[in-house]
PDB file of N, CA and C in Angstrom:
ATOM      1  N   UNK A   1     108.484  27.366  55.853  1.00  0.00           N
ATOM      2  CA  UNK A   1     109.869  27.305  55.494  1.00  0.00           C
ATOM      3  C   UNK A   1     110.067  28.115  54.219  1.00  0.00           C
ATOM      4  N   UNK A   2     110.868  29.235  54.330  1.00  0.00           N
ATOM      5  CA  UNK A   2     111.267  30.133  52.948  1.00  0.00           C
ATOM      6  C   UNK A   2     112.126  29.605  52.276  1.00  0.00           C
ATOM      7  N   UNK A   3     112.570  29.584  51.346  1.00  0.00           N
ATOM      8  CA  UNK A   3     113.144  28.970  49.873  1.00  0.00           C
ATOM      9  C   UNK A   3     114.281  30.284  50.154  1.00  0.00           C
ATOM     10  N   UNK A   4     115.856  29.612  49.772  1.00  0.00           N
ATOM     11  CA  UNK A   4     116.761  30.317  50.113  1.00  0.00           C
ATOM     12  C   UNK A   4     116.655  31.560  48.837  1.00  0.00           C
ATOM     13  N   UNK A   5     117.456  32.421  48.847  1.00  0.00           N
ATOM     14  CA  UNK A   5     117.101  33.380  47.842  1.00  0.00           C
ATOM     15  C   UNK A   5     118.495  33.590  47.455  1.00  0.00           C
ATOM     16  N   UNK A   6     118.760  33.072  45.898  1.00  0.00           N
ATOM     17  CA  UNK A   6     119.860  33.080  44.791  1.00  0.00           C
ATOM     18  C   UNK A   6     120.969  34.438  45.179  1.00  0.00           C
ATOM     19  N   UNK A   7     121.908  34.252  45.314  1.00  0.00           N
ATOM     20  CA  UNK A   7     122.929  35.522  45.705  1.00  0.00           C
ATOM     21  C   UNK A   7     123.388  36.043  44.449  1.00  0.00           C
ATOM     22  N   UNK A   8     123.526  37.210  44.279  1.00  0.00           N
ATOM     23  CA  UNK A   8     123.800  38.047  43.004  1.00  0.00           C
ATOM     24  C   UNK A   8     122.745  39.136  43.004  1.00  0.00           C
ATOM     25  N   UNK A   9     122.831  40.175  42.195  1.00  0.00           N
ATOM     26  CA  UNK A   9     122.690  40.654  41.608  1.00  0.00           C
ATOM     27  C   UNK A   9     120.937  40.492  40.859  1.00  0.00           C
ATOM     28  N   UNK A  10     120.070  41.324  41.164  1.00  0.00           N
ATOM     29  CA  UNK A  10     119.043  41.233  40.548  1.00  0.00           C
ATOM     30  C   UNK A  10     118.658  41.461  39.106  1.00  0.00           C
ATOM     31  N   UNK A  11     119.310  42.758  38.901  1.00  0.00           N
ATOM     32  CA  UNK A  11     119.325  42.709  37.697  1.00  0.00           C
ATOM     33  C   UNK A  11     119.868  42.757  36.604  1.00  0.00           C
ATOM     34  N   UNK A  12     121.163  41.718  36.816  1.00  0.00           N
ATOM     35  CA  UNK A  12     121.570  41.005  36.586  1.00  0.00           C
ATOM     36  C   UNK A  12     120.702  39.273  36.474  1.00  0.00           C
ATOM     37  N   UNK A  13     120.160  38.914  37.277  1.00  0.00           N
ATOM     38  CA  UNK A  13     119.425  37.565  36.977  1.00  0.00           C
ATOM     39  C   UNK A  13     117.987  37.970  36.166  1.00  0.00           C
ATOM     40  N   UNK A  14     118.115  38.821  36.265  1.00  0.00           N
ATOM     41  CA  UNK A  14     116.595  39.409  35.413  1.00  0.00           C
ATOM     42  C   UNK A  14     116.950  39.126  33.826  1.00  0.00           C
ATOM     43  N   UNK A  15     117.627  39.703  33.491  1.00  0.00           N
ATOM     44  CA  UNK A  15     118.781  39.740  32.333  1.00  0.00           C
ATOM     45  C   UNK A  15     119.030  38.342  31.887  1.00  0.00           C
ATOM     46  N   UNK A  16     119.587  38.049  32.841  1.00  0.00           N
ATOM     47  CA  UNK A  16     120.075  35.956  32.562  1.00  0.00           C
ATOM     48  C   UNK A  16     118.492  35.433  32.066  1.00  0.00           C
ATOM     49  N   UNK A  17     117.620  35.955  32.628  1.00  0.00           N
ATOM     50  CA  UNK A  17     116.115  34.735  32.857  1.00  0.00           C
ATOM     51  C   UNK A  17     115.349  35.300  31.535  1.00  0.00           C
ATOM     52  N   UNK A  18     115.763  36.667  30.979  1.00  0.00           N
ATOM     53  CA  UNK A  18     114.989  37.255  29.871  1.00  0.00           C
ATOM     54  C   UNK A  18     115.822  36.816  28.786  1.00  0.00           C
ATOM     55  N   UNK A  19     117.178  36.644  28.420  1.00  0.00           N
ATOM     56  CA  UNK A  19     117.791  35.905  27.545  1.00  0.00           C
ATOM     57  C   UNK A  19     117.440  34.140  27.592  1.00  0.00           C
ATOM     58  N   UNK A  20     117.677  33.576  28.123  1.00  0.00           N
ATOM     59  CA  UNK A  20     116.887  32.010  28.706  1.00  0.00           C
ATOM     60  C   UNK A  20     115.546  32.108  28.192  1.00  0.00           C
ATOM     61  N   UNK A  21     114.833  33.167  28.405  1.00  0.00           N
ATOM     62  CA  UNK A  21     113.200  33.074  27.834  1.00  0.00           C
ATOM     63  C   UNK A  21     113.379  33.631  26.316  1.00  0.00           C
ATOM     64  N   UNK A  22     114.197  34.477  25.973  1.00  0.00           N
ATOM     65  CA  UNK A  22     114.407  34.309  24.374  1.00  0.00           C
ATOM     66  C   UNK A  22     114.655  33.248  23.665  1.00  0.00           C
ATOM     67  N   UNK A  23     115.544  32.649  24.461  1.00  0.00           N
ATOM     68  CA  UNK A  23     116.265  31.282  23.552  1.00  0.00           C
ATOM     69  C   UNK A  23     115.397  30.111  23.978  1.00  0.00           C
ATOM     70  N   UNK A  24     114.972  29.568  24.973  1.00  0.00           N
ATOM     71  CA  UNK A  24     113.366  28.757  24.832  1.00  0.00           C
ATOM     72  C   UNK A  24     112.145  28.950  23.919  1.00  0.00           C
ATOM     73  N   UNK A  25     112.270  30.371  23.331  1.00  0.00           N
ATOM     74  CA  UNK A  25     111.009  30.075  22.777  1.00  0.00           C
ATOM     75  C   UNK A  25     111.598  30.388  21.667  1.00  0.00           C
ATOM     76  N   UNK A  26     112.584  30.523  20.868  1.00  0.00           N
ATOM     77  CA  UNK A  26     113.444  30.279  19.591  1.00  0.00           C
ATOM     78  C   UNK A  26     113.507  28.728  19.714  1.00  0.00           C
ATOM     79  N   UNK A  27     113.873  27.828  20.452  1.00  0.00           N
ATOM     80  CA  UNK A  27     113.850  26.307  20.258  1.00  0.00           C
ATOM     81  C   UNK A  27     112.375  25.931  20.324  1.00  0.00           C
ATOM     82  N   UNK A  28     111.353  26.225  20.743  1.00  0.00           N
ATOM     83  CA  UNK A  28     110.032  26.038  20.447  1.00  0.00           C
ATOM     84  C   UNK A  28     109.544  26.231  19.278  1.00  0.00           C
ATOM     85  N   UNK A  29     109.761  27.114  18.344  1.00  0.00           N
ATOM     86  CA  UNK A  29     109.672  27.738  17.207  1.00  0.00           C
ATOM     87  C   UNK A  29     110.243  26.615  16.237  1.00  0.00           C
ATOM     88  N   UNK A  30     111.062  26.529  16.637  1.00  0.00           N
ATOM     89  CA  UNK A  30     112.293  25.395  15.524  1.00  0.00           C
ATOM     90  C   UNK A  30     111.609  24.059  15.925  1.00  0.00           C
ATOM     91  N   UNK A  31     111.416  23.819  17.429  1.00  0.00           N
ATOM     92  CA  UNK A  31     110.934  22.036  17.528  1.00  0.00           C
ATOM     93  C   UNK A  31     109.274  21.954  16.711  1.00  0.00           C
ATOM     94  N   UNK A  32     108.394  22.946  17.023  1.00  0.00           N
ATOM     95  CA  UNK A  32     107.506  22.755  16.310  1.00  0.00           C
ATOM     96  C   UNK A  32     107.692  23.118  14.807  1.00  0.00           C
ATOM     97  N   UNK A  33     107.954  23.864  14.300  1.00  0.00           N
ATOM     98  CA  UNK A  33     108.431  23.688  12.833  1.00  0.00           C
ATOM     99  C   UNK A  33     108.771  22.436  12.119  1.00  0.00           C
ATOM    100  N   UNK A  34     109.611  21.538  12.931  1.00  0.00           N
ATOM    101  CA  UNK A  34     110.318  20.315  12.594  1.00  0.00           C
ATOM    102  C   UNK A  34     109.424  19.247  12.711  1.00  0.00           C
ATOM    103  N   UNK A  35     108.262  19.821  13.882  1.00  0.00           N
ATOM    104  CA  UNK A  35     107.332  18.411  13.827  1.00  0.00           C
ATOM    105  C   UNK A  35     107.114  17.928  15.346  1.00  0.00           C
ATOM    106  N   UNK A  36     108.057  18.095  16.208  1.00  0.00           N
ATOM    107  CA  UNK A  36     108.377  17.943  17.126  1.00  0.00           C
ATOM    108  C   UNK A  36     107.639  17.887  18.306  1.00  0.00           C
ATOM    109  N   UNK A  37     106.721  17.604  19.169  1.00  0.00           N
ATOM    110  CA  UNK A  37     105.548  17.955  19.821  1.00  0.00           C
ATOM    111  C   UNK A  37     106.844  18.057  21.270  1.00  0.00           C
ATOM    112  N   UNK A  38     108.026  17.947  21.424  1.00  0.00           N
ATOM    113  CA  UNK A  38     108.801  17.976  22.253  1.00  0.00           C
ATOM    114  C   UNK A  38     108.656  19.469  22.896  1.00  0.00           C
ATOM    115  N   UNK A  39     108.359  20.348  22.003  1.00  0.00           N
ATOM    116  CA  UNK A  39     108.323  21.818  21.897  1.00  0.00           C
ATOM    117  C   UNK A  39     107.547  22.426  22.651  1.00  0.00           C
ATOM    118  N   UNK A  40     106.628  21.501  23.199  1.00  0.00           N
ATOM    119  CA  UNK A  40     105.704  21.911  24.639  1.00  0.00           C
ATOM    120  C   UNK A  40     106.180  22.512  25.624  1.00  0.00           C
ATOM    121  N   UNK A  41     107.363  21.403  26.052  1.00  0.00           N
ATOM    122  CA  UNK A  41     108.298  21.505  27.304  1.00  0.00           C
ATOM    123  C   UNK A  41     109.121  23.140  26.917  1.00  0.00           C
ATOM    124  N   UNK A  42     109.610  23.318  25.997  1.00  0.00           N
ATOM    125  CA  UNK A  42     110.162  24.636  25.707  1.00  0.00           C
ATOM    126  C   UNK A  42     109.052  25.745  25.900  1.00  0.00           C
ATOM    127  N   UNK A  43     108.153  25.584  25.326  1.00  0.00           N
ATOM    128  CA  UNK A  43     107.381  26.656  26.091  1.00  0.00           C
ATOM    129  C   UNK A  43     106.951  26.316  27.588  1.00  0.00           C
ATOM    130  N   UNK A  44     106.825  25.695  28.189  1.00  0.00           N
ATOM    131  CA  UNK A  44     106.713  25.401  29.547  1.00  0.00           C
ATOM    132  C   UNK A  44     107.817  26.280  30.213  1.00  0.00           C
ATOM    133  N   UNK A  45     109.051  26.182  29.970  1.00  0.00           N
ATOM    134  CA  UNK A  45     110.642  26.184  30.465  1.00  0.00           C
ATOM    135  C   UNK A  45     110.735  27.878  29.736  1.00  0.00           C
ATOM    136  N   UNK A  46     109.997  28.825  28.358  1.00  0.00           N
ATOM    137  CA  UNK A  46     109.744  30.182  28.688  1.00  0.00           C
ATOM    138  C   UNK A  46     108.984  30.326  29.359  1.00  0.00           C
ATOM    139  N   UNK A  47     107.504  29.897  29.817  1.00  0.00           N
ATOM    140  CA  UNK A  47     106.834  30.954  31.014  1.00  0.00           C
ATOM    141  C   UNK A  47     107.652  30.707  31.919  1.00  0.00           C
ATOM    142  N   UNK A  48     108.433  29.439  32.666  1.00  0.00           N
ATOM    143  CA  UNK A  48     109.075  29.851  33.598  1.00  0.00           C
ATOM    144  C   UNK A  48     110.094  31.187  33.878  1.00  0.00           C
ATOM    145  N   UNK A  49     111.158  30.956  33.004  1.00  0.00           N
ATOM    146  CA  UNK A  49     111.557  31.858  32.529  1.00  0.00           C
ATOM    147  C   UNK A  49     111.149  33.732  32.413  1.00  0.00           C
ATOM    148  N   UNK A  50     110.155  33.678  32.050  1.00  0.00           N
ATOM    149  CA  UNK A  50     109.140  34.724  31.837  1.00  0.00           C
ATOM    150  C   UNK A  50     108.950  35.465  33.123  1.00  0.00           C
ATOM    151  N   UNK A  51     108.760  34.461  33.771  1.00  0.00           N
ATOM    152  CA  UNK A  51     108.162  34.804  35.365  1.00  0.00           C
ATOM    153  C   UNK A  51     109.255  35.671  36.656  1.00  0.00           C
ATOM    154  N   UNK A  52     110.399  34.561  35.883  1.00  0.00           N
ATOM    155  CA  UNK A  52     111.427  34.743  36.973  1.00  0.00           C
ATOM    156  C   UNK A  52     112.072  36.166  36.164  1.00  0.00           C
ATOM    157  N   UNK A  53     112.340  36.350  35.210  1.00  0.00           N
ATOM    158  CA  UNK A  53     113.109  37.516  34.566  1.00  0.00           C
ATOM    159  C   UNK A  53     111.344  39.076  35.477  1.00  0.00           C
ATOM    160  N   UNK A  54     110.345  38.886  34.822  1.00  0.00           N
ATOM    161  CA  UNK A  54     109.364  39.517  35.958  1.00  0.00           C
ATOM    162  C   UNK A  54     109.964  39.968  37.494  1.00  0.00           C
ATOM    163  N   UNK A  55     109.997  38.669  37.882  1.00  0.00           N
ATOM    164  CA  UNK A  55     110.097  39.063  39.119  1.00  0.00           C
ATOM    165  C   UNK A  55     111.326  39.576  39.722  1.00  0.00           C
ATOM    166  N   UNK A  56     112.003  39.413  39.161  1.00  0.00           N
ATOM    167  CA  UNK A  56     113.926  39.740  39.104  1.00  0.00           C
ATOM    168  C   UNK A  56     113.889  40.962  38.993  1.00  0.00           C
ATOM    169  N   UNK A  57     112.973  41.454  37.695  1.00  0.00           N
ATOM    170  CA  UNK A  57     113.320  43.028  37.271  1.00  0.00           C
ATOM    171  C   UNK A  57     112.742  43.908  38.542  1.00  0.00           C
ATOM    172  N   UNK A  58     111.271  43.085  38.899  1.00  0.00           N
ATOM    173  CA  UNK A  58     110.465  43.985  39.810  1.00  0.00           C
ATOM    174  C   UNK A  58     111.427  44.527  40.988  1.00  0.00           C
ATOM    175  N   UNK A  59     111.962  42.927  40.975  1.00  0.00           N
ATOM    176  CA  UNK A  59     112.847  43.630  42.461  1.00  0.00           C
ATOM    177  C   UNK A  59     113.993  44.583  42.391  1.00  0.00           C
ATOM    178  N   UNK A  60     114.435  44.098  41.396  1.00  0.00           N
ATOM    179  CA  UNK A  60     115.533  45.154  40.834  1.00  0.00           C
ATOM    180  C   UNK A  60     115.115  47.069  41.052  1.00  0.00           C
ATOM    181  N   UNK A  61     113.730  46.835  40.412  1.00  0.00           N
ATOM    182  CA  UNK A  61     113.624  48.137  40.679  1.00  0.00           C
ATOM    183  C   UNK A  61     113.082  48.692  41.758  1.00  0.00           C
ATOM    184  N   UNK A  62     112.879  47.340  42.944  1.00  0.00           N
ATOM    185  CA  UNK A  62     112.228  48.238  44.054  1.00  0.00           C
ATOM    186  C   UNK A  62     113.645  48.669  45.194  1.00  0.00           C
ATOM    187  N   UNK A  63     114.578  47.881  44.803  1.00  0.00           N
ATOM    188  CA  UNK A  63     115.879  47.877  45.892  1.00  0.00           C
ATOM    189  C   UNK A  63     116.799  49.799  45.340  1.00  0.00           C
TER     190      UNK A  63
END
């Protein structure tokens, strides 16, 4: 069973997922600074991020 595939614009969501992975790991930065061990999950939530802006661009440039 294939996983439906997000309508829009690739790169365009490449873009969305590489800003999202900027600003996750700016709140990682700040939660661990503060003390915060919450700050895990923020880096968890950039590699995701990371991955999907990757794979967004790839496709972007193969279409």
């Amino acid at each position: 069973m294939s996983s439906p595939a997000p309508t829009g614009n690739p790169r365009r969501l490449a873009s969305y997922a590489a800003v999202l992975c900027l600003l996750t790991a700016v709140a990682a930065v700040v939660s661990f600074t503060q003390g915060h061990w919450l700050g895990i999950v923020w880096v968890l939530m950039a590699g995701l991020s990371s991955n999907m802006a990757w794979y967004y661009g790839r496709k972007a440039r193969a279409a």
